[in-house]
C-alpha atoms as a PDB file:
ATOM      1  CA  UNK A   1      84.527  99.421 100.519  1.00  0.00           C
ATOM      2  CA  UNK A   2      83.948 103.091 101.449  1.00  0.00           C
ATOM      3  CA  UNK A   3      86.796 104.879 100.382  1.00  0.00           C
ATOM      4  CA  UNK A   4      86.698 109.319 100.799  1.00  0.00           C
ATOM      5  CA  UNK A   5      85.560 111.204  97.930  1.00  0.00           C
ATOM      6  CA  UNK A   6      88.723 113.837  98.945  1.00  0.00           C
ATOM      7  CA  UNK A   7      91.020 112.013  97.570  1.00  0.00           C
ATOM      8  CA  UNK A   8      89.094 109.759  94.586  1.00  0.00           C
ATOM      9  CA  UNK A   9      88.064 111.308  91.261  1.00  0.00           C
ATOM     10  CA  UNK A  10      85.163 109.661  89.080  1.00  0.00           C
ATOM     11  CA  UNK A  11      86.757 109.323  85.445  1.00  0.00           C
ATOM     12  CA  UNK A  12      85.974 107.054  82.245  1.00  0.00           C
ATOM     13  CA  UNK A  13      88.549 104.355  81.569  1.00  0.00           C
ATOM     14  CA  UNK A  14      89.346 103.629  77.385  1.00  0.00           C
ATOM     15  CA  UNK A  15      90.898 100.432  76.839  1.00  0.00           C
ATOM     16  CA  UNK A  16      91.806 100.771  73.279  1.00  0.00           C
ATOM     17  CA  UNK A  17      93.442  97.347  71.083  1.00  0.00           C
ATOM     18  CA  UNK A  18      94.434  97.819  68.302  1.00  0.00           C
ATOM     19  CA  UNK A  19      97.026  96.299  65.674  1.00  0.00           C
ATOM     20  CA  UNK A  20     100.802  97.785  66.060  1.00  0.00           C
ATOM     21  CA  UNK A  21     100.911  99.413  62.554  1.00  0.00           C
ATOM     22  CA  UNK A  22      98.076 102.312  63.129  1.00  0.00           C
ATOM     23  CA  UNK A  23      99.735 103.104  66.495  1.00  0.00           C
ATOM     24  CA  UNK A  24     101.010 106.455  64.948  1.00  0.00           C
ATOM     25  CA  UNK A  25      97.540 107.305  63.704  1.00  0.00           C
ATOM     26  CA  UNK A  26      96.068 106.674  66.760  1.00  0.00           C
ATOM     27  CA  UNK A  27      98.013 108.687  68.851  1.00  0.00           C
ATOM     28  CA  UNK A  28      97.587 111.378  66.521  1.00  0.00           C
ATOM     29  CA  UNK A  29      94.343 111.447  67.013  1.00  0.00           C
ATOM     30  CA  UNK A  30      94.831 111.764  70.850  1.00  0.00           C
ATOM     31  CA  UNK A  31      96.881 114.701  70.126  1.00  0.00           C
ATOM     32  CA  UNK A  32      94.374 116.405  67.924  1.00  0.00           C
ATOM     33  CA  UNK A  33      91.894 115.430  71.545  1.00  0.00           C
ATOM     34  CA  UNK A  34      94.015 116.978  73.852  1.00  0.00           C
ATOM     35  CA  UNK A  35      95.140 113.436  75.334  1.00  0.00           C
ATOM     36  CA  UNK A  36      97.488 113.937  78.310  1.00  0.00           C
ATOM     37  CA  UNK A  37      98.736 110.502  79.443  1.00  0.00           C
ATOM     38  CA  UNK A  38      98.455 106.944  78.173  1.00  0.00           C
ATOM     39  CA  UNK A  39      99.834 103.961  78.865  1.00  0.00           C
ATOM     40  CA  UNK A  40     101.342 101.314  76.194  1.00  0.00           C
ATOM     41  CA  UNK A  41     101.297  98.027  76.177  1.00  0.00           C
ATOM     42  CA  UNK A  42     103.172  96.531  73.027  1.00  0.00           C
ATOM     43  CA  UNK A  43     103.264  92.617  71.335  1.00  0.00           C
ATOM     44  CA  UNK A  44     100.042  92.277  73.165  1.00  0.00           C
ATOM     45  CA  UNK A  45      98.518  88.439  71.999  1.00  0.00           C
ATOM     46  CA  UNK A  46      94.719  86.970  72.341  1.00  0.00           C
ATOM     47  CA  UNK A  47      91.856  86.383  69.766  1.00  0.00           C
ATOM     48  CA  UNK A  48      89.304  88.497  67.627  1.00  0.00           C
ATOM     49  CA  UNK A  49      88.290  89.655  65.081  1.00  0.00           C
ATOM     50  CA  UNK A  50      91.481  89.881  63.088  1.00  0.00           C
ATOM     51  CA  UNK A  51      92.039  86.817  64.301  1.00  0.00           C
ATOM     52  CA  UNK A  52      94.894  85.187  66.215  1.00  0.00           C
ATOM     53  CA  UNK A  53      98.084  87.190  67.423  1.00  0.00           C
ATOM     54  CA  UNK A  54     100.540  85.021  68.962  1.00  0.00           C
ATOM     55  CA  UNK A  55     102.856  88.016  70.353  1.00  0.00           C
ATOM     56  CA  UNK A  56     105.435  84.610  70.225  1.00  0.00           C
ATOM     57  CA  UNK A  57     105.360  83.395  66.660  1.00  0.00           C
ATOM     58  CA  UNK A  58     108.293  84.762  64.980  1.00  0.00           C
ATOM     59  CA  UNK A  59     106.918  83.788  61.280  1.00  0.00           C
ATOM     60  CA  UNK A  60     103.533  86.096  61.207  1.00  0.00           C
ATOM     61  CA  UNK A  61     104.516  89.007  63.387  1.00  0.00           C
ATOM     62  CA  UNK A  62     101.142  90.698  63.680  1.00  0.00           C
ATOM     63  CA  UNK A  63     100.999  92.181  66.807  1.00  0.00           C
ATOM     64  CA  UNK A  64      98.721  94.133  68.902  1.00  0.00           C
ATOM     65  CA  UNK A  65      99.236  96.755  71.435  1.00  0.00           C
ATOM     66  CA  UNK A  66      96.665  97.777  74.302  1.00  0.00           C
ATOM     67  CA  UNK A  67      96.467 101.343  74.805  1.00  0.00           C
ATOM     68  CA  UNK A  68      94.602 102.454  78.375  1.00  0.00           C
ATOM     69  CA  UNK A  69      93.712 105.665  79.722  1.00  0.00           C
ATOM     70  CA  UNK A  70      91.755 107.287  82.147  1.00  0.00           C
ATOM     71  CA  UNK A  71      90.197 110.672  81.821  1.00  0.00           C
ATOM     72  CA  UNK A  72      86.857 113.130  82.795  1.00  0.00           C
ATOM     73  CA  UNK A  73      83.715 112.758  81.012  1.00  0.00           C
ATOM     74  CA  UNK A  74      84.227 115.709  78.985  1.00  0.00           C
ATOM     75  CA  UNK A  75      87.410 114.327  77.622  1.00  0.00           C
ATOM     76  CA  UNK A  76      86.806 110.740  77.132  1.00  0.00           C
ATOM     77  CA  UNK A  77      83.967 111.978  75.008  1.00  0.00           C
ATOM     78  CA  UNK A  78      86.371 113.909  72.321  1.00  0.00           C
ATOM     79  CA  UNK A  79      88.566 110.771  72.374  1.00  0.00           C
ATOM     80  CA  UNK A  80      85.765 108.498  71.642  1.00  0.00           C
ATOM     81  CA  UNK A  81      84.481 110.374  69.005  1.00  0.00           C
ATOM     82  CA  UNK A  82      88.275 111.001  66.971  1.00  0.00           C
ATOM     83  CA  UNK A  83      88.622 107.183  66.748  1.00  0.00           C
ATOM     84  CA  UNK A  84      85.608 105.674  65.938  1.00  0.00           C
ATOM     85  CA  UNK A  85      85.497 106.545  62.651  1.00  0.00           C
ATOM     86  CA  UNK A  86      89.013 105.124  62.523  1.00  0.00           C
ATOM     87  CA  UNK A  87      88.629 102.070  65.009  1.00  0.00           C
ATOM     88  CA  UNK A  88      87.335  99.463  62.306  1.00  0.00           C
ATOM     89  CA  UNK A  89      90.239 100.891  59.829  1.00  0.00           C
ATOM     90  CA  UNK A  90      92.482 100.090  62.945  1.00  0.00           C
ATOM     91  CA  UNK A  91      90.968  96.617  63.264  1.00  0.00           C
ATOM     92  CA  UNK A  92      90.746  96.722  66.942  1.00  0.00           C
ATOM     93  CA  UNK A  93      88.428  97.651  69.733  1.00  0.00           C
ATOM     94  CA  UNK A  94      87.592 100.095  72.462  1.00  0.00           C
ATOM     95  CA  UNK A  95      86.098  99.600  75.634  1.00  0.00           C
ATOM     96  CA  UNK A  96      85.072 102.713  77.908  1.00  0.00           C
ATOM     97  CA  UNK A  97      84.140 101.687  81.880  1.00  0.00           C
ATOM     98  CA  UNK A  98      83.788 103.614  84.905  1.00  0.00           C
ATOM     99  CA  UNK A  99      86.911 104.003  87.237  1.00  0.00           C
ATOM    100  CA  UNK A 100      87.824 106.378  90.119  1.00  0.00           C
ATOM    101  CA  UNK A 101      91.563 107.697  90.107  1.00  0.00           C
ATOM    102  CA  UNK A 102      93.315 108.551  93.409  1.00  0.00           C
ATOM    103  CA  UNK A 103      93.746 112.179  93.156  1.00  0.00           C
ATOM    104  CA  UNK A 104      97.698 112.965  91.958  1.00  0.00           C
ATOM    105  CA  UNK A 105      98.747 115.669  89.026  1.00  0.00           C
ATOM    106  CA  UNK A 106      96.084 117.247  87.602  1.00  0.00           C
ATOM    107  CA  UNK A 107      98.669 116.885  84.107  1.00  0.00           C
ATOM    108  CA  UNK A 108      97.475 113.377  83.936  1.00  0.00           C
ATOM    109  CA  UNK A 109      94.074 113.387  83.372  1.00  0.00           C
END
């Protein structure tokens, strides 16, 4: 598929997961980055390195949320570097892939 470079942008997607409790220190790290838009996804479930989460068991709520962005090079480099140090504290992960983004407001990435 051949789509126009007019109206697709080259950009770095950051899946981050990461248990619910360091939320708040996570996204003040993306505020000390210069993050402008994220997307949330809470009570996330699967299996890890922390083990189980079972978004569904209502006597062990330990639940993970899924944080995804997309941003430039330049920027996905600063966010990458303020969590890493933190990202085994957070006991999570971060994955960082190539995407394109259909040009929109410039606010969000």
């Amino acid at each position: 598929m051949v789509l126009l470079s007019e109206i697709l942008i080259s950009m770095k997607r950051i899946e981050i997961v990461i248990n619910e409790d360091s939320l708040d220190d996570l996204l003040e790290l993306f505020q000390a980055a210069n993050v402008r838009g994220y997307t949330l996804i809470k009570k996330a479930g699967g299996f890890g390195s922390t083990g189980e989460r079972d978004p569904d068991d209502y006597a062990l709520q330990q639940n993970n949320v899924i944080v995804v962005l997309a941003c430039e090079d330049e920027q996905a480099e600063k966010v990458i570097l303020a969590i890493h140090p933190k990202l085994k504290g957070f006991g999570g992960r971060c994955i960082v892939s190539d995407c394109k983004w259909t040009i929109g407001p410039a606010v969000s990435y």
